[in-house]
Each structure stands twice: as structure tokens, then as C-alpha cells.
Protein backbone atom coordinates (compact mmCIF):
# COMPACT_ATOMS: atom_id res chain seq x y z
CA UNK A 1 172.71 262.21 45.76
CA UNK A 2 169.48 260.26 45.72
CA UNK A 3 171.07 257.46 48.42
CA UNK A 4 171.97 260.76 50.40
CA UNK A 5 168.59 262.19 50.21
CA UNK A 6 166.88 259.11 51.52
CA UNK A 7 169.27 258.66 54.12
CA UNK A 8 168.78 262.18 55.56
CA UNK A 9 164.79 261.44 55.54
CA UNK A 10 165.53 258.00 57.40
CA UNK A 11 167.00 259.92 60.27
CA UNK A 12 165.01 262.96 60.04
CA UNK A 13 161.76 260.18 60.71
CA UNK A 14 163.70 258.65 63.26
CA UNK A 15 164.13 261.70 65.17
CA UNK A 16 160.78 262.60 64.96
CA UNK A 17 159.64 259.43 66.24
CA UNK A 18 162.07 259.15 69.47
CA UNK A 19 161.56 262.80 70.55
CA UNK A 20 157.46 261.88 70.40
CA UNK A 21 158.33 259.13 72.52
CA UNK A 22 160.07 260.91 75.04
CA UNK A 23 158.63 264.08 75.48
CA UNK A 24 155.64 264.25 78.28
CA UNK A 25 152.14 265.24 77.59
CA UNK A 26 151.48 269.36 77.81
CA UNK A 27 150.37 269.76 81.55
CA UNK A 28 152.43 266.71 82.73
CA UNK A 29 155.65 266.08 84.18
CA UNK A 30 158.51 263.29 83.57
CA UNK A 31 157.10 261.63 86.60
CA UNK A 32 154.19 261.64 85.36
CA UNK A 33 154.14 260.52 81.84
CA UNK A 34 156.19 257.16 82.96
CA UNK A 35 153.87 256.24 85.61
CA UNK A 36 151.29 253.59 85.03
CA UNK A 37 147.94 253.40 86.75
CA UNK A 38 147.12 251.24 89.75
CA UNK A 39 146.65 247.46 89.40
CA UNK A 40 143.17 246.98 91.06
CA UNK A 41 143.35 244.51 94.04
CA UNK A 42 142.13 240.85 93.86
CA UNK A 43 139.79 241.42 95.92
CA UNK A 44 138.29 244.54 94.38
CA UNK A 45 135.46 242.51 92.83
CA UNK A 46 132.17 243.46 93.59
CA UNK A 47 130.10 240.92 95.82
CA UNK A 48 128.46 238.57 93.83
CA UNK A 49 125.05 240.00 92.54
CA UNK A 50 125.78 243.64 92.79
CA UNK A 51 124.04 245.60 89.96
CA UNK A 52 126.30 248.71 88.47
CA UNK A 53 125.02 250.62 85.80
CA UNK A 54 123.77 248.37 82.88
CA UNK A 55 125.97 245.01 84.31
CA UNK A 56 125.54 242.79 86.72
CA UNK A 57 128.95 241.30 88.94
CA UNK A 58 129.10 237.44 89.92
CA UNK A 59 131.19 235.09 90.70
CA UNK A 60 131.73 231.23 92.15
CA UNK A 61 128.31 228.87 92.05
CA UNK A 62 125.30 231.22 90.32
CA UNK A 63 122.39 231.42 88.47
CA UNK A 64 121.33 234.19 86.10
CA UNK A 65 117.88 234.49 84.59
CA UNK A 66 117.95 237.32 82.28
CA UNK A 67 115.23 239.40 80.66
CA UNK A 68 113.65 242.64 79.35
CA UNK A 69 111.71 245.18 81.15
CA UNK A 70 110.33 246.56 77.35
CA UNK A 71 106.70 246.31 76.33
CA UNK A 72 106.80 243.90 73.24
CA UNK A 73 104.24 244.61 70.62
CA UNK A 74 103.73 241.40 69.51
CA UNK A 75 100.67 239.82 72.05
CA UNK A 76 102.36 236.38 72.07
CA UNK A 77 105.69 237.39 72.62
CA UNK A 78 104.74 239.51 75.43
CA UNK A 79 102.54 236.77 77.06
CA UNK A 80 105.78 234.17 76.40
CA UNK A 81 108.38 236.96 78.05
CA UNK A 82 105.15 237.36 81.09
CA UNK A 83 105.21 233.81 81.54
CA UNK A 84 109.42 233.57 81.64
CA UNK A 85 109.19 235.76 84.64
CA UNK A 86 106.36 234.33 86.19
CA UNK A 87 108.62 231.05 86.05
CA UNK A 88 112.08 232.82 86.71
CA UNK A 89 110.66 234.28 90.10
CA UNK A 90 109.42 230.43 91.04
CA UNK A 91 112.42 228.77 90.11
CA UNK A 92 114.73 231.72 91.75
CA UNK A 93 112.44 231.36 95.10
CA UNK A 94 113.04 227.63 95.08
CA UNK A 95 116.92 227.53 94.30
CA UNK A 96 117.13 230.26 96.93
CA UNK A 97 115.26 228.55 99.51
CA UNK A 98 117.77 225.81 99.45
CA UNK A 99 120.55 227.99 100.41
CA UNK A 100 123.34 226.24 98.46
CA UNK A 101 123.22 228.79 95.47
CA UNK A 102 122.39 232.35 94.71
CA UNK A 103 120.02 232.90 91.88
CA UNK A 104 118.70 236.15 91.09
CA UNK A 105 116.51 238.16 87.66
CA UNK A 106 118.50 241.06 85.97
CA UNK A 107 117.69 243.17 82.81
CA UNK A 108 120.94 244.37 82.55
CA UNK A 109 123.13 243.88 79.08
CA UNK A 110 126.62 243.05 80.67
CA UNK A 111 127.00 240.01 83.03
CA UNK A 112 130.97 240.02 84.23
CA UNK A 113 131.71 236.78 85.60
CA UNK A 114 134.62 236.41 87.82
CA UNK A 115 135.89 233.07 87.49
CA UNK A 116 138.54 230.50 89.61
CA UNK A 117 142.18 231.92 89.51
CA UNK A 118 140.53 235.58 89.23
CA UNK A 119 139.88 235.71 85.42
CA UNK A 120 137.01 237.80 84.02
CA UNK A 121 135.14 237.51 81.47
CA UNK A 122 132.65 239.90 79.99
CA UNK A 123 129.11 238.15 78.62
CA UNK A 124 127.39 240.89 76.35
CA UNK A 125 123.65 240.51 75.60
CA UNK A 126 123.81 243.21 73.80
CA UNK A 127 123.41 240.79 69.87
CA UNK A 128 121.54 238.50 71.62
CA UNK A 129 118.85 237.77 69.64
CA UNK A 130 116.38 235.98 72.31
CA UNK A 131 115.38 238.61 75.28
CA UNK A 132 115.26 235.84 77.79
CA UNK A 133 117.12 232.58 79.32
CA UNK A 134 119.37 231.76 81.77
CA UNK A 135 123.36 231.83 82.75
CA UNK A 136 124.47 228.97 84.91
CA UNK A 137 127.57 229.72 86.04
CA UNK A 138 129.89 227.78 89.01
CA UNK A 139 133.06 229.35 89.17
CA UNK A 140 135.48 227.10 87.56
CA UNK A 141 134.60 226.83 84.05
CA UNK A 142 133.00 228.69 81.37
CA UNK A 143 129.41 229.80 82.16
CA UNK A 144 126.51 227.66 80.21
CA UNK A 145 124.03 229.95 78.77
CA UNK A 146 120.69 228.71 77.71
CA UNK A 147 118.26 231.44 75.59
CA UNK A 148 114.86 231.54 75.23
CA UNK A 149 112.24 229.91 77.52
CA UNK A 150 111.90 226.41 79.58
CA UNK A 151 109.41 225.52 81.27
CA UNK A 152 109.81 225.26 85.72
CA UNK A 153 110.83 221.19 84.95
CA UNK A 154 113.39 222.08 82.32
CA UNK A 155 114.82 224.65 84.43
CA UNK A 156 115.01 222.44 86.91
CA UNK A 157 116.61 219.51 85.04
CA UNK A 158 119.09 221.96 83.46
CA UNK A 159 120.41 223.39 86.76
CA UNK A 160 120.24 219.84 88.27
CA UNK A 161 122.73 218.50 84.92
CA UNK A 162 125.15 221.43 85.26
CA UNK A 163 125.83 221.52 89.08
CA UNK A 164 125.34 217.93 89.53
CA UNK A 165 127.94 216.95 86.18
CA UNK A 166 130.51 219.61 88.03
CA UNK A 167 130.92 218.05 91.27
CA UNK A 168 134.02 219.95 92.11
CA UNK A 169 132.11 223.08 91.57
């Protein structure tokens, strides 16, 4: 009786768990419920640089400084974040002068990163806990990311021992 009981409660689940599986949301058909959504194109990435919402899209050779747009309370900390950006716009205006990478400033919390062989990857700032640095980034390999603040010299020497060391970059 009891090997009977259990067996009728086997199939009884097993019903109940193949008709769930088969039977189309209310307000769709068949068709419907077995079709999968489109595979975006390769190519539907974003140019590199373009700002959407609260992220930032880039991809081969790059270089991100990142910061915050919020008043600080502490005086130092606000004159340190003043001074990042005061640096960050030199350093951008030089690299971009040169014309062999794009550099740019964002304030935005999600930098996707659209590497060799079309792999993403999503860098969060979001439990970052420096407001400032910079993402060098080339394309081929994982991005380096460097918080807090350098000085126009370090910047320098940094960018020059990332894209220099990756010569196939």
C-alpha cells in the first residue's frame, strides 16, 4: 500500500512538471513560447566612447580616466579629486593630440569593454572604494586599472609601460 502510494505521487509530480513545461504562457502561442530572442550582431557594439545611461562602451587601444562629479565634504579630498581632473584633462589633451589612442573622462559606474575575438566584459565601479584613476585598456587582454591619483609623470610612465610592454596591441 505504502510502495503504491508513493508511486502514484512520483507520477502525479511528474505530470505536473512536463505539462508546466509544455504548456505556453497565457497570451502566447506554441510559436511563440519556443522561440528564442535575436542574437545581437557582431557588430552591434557601440563605437568606442559612446556614453549610454550610467556606462560607458570601448573597445581596441583606450584610455579611461574615471571620476565623480559629487561635491566631497572633506576640503582635501575635494582639492585631491580637483587636482585629478585638472591632470586627467592634460594628460587626455596630450594622448589625444598624438592621434594613436583615444582617451577620454567619464563619471559613469559601468565601463563595458569589448575585447579581441568579441568578448565583453563588464567593469563595475560601483564597490570601488577610490572615486578616481584610470583604465588602460588595448584590446587583447584584460584591462589594467589603476585607482586613486598619479601625478601627469606617473600617468605618463604608466601608459608608456602598458602600451609599450604590449607591442602587438
Amino acid at each position: 500500500m505504502k510502495k503504491n502510494l508513493i508511486l502514484f505521487l512520483t507520477l502525479l509530480s511528474f505530470a505536473g512538471l512536463v505539462s508546466c513545461n509544455s504548456t505556453p504562457e497565457k497570451g502566447t502561442t506554441a510559436e511563440d513560447a519556443n522561440a528564442t530572442a535575436p542574437v545581437a550582431a557582431v557588430d552591434s557594439f557601440p563605437p568606442s566612447g559612446t556614453l549610454s545611461g550610467d556606462s560607458i562602451f570601448v573597445s581596441g587601444r583606450y584610455v579611461l580616466f574615471f571620476g565623480t562629479d559629487e561635491q566631497i565634504k572633506d576640503p582635501a579630498e575635494q582639492a585631491a579629486i580637483t587636482q585629478f581632473k585638472e591632470t586627467a584633462a592634460a594628460v587626455i589633451d596630450s594622448i589625444n593630440r598624438q592621434g594613436n589612442l583615444q582617451a577620454t573622462y567619464c563619471v559613469v559606474n559601468h565601463i563595458v569593454v569589448n575585447n579581441r575575438g568579441n568578448s565583453r566584459m563588464v567593469i563595475s565601479r560601483t564597490y570601488f572604494k577610490e572615486k578616481t584613476g584610470i583604465i588602460l585598456m588595448d584590446g587583447n587582454q584584460p584591462p589594467e586599472i589603476r585607482k586613486g591619483v598619479l601625478t601627469a609623470p606617473e600617468y605618463h610612465a604608466a601608459l608608456a609601460k602598458f602600451f609599450m610592454t604590449n607591442v602587438n596591441s
